[in-house]
C-alpha atoms as a PDB file:
ATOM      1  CA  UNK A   1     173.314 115.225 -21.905  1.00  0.00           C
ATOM      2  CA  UNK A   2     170.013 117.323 -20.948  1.00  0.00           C
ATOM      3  CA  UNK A   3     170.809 118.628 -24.911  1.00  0.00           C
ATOM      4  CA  UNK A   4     170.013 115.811 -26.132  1.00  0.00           C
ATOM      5  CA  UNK A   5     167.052 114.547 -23.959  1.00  0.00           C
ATOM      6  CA  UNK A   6     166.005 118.102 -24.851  1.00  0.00           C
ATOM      7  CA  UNK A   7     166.190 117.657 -28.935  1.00  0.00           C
ATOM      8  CA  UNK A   8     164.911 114.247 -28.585  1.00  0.00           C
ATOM      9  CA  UNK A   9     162.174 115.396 -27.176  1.00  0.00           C
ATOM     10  CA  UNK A  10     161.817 118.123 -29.513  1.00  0.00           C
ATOM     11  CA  UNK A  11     161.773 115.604 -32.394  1.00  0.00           C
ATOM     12  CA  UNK A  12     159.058 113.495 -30.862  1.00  0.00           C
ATOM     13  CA  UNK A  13     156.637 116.889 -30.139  1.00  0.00           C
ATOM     14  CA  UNK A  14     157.234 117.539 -34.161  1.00  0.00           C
ATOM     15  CA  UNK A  15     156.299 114.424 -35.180  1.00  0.00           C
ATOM     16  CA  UNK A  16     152.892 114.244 -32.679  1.00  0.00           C
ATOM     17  CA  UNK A  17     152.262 117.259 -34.284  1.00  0.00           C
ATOM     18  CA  UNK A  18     153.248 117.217 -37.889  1.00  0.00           C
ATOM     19  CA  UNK A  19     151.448 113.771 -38.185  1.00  0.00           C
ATOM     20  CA  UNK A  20     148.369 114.808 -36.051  1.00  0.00           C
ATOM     21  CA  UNK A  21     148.014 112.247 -33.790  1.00  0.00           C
ATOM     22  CA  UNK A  22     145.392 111.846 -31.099  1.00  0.00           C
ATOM     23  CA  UNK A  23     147.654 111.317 -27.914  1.00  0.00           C
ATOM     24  CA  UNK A  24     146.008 111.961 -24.100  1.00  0.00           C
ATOM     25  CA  UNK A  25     147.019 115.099 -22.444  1.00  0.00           C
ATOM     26  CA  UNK A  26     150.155 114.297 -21.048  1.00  0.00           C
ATOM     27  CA  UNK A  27     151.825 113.424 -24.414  1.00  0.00           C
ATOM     28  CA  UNK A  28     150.509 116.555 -26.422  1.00  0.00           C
ATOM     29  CA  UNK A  29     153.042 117.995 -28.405  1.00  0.00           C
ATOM     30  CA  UNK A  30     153.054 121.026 -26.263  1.00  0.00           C
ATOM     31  CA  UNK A  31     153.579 119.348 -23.223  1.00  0.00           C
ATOM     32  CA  UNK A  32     156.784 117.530 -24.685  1.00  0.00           C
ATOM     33  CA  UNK A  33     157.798 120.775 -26.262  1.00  0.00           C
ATOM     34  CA  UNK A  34     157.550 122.393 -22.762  1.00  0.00           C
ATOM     35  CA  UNK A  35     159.714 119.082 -21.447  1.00  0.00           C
ATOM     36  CA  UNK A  36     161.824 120.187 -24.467  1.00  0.00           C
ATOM     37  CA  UNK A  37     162.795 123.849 -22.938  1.00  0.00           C
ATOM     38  CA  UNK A  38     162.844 123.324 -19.587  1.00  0.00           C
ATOM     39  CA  UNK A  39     165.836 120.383 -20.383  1.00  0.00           C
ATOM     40  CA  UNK A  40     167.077 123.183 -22.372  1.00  0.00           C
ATOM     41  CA  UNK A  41     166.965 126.172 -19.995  1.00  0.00           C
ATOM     42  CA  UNK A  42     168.642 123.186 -17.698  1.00  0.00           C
ATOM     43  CA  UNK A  43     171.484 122.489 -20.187  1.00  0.00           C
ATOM     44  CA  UNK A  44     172.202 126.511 -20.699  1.00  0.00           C
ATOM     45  CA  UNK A  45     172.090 126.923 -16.900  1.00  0.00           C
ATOM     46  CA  UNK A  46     174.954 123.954 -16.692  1.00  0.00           C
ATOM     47  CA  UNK A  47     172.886 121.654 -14.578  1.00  0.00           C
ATOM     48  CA  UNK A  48     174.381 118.442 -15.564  1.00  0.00           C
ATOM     49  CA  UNK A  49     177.642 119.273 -17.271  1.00  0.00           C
ATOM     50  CA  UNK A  50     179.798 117.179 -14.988  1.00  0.00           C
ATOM     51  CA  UNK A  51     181.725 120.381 -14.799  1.00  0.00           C
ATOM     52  CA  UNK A  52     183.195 121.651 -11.096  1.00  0.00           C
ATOM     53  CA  UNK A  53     182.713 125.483 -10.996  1.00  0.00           C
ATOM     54  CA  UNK A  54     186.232 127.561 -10.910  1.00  0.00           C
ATOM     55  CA  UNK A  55     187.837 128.136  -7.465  1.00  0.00           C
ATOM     56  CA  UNK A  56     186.145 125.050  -6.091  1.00  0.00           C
ATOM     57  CA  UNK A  57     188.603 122.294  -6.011  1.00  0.00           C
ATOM     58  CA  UNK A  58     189.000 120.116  -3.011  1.00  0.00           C
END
């Protein structure tokens, strides 16, 4: 799920970017891109996944 927050957001820095428009500083495209990897580096770590680690069932 934080994969696709992650590319969503990716898409939406692209497009504040590729079409140049004049946003405040908390919706630059580098401030969504930055949203962008740290949902990412989230998603790789496994935060999220719904997944219970091996060994640990109760």
């Amino acid at each position: 799920m934080l994969g696709i927050v992650a590319a969503v957001l990716f898409f939406i820095a692209f497009l504040v970017n590729a079409a140049e428009l004049a946003t405040n500083d908390v919706f630059s495209s580098t401030n969504l891109m930055l949203l962008g990897l740290g949902l990412t580096a989230l998603h790789v770590a496994g935060v999220g996944s719904g997944r219970m680690a091996r060994g640990r069932r109760h």
